[in-house]
N, C-alpha and C. Protein backbone atom coordinates (compact mmCIF):
# COMPACT_ATOMS: atom_id res chain seq x y z
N UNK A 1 0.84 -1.18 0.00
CA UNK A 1 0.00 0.00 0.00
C UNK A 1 0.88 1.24 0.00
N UNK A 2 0.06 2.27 -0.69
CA UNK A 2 1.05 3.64 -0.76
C UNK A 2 0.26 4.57 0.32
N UNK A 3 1.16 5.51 0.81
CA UNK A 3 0.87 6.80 1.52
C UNK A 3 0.54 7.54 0.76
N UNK A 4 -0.85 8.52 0.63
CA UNK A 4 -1.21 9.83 -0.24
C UNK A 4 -1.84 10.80 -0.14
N UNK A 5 -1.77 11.73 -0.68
CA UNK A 5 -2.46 12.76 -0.87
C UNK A 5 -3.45 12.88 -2.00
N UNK A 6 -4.59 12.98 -1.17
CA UNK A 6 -5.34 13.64 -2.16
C UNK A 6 -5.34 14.97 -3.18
N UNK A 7 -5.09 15.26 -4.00
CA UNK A 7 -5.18 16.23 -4.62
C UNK A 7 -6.51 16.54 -5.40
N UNK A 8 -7.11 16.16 -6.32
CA UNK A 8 -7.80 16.50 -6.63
C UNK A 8 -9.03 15.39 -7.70
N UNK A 9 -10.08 15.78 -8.23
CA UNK A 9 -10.98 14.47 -8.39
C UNK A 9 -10.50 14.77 -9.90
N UNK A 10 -10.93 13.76 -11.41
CA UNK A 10 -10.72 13.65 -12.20
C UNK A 10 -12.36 13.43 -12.86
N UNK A 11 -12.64 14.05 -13.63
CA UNK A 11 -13.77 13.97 -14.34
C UNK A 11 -13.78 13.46 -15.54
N UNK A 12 -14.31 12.05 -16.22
CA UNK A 12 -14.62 11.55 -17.33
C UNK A 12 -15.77 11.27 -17.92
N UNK A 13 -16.80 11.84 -18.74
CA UNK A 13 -17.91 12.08 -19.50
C UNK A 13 -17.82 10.92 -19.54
N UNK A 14 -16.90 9.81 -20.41
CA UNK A 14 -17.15 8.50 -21.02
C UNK A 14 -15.75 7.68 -20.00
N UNK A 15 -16.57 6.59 -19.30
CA UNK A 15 -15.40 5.53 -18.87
C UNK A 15 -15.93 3.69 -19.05
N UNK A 16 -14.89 3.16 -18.14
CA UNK A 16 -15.86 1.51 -18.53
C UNK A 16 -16.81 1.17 -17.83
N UNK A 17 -18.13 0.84 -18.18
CA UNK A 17 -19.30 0.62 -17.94
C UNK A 17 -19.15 0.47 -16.30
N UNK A 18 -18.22 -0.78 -15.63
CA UNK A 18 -18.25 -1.23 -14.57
C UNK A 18 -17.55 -0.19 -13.35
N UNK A 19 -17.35 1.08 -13.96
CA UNK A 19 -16.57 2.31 -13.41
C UNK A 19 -17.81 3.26 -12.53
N UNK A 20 -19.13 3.08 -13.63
CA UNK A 20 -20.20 3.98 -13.61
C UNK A 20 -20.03 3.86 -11.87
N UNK A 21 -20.78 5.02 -11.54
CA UNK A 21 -21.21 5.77 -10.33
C UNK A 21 -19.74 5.26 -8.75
N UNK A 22 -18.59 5.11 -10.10
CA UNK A 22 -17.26 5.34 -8.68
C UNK A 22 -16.45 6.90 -9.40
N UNK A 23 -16.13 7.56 -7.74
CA UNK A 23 -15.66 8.58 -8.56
C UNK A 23 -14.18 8.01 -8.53
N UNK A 24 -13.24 8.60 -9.61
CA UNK A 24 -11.92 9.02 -9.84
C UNK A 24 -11.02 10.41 -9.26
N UNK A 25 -10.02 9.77 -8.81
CA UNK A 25 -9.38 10.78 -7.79
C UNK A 25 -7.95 10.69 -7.93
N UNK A 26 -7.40 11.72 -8.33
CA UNK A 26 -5.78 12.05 -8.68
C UNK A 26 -5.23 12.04 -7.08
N UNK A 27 -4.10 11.15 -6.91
CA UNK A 27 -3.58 11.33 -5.31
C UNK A 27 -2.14 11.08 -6.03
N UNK A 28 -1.01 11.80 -5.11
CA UNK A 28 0.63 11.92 -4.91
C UNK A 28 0.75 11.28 -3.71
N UNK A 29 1.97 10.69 -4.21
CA UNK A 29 2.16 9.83 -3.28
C UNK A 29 3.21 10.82 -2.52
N UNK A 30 3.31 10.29 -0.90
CA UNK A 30 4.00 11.50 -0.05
C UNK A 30 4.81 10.39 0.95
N UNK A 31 4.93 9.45 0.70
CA UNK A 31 6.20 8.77 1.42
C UNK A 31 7.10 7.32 0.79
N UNK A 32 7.70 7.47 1.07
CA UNK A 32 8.37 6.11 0.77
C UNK A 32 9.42 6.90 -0.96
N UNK A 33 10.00 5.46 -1.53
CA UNK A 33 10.56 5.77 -2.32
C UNK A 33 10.06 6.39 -3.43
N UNK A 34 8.79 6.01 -3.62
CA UNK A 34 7.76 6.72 -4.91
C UNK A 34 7.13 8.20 -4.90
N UNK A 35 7.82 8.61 -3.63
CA UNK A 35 6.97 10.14 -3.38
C UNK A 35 7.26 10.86 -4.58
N UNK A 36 6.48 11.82 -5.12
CA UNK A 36 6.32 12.49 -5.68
C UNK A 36 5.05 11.83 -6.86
N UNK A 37 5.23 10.71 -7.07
CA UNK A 37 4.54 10.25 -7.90
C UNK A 37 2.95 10.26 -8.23
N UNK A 38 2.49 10.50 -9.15
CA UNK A 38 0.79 10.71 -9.14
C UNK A 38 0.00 9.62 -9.49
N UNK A 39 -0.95 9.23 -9.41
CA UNK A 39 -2.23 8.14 -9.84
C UNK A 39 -3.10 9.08 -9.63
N UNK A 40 -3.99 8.16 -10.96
CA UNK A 40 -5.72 8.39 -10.60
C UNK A 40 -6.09 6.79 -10.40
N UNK A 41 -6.64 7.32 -9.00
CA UNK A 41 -7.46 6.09 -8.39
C UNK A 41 -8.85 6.20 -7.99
N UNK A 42 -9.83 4.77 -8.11
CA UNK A 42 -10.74 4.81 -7.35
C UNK A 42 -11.37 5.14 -5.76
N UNK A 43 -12.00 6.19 -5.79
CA UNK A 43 -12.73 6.84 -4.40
C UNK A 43 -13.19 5.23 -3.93
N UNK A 44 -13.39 4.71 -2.82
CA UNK A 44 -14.54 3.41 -2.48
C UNK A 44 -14.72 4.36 -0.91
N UNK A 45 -14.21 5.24 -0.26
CA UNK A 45 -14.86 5.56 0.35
C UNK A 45 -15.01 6.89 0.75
N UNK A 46 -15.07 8.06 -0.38
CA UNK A 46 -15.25 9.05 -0.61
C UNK A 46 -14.86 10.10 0.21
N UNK A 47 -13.40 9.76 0.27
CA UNK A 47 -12.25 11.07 0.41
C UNK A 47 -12.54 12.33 -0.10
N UNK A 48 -11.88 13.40 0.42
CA UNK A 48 -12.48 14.32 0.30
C UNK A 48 -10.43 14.99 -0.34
N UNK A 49 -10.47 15.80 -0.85
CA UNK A 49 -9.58 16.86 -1.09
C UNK A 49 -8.39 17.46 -0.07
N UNK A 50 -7.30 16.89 -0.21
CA UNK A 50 -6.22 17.45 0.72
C UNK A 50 -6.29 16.05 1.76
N UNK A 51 -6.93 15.42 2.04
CA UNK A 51 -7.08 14.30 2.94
C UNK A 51 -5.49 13.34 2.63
N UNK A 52 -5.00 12.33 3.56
CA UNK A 52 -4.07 11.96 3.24
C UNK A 52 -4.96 10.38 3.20
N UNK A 53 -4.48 9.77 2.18
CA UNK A 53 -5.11 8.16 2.39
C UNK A 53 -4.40 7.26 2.05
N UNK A 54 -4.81 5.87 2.27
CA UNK A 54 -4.07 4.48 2.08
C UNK A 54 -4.87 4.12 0.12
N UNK A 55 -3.66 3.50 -0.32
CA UNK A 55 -3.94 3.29 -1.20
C UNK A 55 -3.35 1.86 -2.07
N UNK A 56 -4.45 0.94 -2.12
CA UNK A 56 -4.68 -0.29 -2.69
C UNK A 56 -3.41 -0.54 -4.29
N UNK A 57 -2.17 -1.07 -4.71
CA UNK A 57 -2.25 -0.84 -6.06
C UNK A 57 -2.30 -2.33 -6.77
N UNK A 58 -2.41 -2.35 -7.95
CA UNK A 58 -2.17 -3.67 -8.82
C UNK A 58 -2.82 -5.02 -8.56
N UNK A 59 -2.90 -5.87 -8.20
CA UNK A 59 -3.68 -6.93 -8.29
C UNK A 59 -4.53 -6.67 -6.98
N UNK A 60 -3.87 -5.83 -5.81
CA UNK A 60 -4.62 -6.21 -5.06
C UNK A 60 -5.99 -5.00 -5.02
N UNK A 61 -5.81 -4.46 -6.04
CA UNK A 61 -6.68 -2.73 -6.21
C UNK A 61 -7.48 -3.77 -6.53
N UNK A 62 -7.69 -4.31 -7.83
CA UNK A 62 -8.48 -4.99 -8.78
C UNK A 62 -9.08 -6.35 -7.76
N UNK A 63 -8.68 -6.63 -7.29
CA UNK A 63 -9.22 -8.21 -6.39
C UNK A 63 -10.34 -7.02 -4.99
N UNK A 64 -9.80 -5.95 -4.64
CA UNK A 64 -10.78 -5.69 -3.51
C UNK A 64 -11.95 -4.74 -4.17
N UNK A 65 -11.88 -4.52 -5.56
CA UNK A 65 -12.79 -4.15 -5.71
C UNK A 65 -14.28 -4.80 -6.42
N UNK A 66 -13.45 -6.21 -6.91
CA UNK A 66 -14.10 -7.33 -7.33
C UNK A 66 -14.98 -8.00 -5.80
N UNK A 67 -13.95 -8.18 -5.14
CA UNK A 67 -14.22 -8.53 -3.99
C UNK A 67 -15.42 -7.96 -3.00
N UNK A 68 -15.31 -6.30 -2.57
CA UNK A 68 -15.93 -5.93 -1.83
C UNK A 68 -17.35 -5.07 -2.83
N UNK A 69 -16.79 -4.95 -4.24
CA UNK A 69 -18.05 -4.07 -5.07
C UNK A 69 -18.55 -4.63 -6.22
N UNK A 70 -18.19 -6.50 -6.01
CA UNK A 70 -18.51 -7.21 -6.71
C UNK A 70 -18.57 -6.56 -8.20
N UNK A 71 -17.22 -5.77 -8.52
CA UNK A 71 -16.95 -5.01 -10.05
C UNK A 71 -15.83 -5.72 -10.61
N UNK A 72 -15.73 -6.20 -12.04
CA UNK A 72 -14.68 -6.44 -12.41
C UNK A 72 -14.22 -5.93 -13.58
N UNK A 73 -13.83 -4.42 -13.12
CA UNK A 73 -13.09 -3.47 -13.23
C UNK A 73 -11.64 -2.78 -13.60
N UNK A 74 -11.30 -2.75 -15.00
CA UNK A 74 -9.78 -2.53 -14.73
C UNK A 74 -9.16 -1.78 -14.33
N UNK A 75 -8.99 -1.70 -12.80
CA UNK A 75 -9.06 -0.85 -11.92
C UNK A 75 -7.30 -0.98 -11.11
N UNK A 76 -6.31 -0.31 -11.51
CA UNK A 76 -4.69 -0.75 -11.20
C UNK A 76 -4.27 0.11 -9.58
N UNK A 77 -5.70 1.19 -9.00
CA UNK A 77 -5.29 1.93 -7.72
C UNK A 77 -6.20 1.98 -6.88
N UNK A 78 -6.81 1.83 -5.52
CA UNK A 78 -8.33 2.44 -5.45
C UNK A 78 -7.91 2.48 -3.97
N UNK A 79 -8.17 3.48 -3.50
CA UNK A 79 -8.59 4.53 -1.95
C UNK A 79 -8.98 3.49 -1.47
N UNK A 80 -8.23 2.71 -0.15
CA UNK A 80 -8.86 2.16 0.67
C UNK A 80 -8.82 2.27 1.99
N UNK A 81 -8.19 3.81 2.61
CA UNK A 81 -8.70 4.27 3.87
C UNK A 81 -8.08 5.78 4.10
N UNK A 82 -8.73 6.26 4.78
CA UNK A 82 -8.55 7.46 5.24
C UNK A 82 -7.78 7.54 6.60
N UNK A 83 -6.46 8.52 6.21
CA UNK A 83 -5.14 8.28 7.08
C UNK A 83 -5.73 9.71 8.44
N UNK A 84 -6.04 9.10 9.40
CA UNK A 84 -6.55 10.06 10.81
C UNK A 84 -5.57 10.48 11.51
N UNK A 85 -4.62 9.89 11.45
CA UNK A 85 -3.44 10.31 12.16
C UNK A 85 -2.18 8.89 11.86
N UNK A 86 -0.83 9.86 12.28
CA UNK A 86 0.64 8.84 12.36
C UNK A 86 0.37 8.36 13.94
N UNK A 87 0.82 7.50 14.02
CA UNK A 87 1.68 6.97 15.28
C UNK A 87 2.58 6.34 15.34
N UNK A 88 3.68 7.12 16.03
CA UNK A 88 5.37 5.94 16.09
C UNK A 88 4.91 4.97 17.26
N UNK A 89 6.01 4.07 17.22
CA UNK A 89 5.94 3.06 18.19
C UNK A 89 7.46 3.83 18.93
């Protein structure tokens, strides 16, 4: 899973059928070796803008969204939690 930022939502008039009524959401990634890096990923639980979140990629994006939104979706990123706070050990 990646660390991210939300930045901002992505709007497409036309996408794949099994996409309908998920939104799309541009997030940067903000830790690890990939920081800087951007995706558009699937919202599943409707993050909001500037939010920092956990994020699903590659087989396992596509298996939890088959899984939990019974979609089979070619879906390579998708939002799967909203980051409330760090804690060190």
């Amino acid at each position: 899973m990646l660390i991210c930022k939300l930045i901002d939502s992505i709007w497409a008039t036309r996408k794949y059928e099994e996409l309908d009524g998920m939104k799309l959401m541009r997030v940067e990634v903000i830790d690890g070796p990939e920081s800087g890096r951007r995706l558009v990923c699937v919202d599943t639980i409707s993050a909001g803008t500037g939010d920092r979140v956990l994020v699903a990629t590659g087989s396992a994006a596509y298996h939890f969204m088959r899984e939990t939104f019974g979609r089979n979706a070619p879906v390579d990123a998708a939002i799967v939690g909203i980051i409330d706070e760090d804690v060190s050990l």
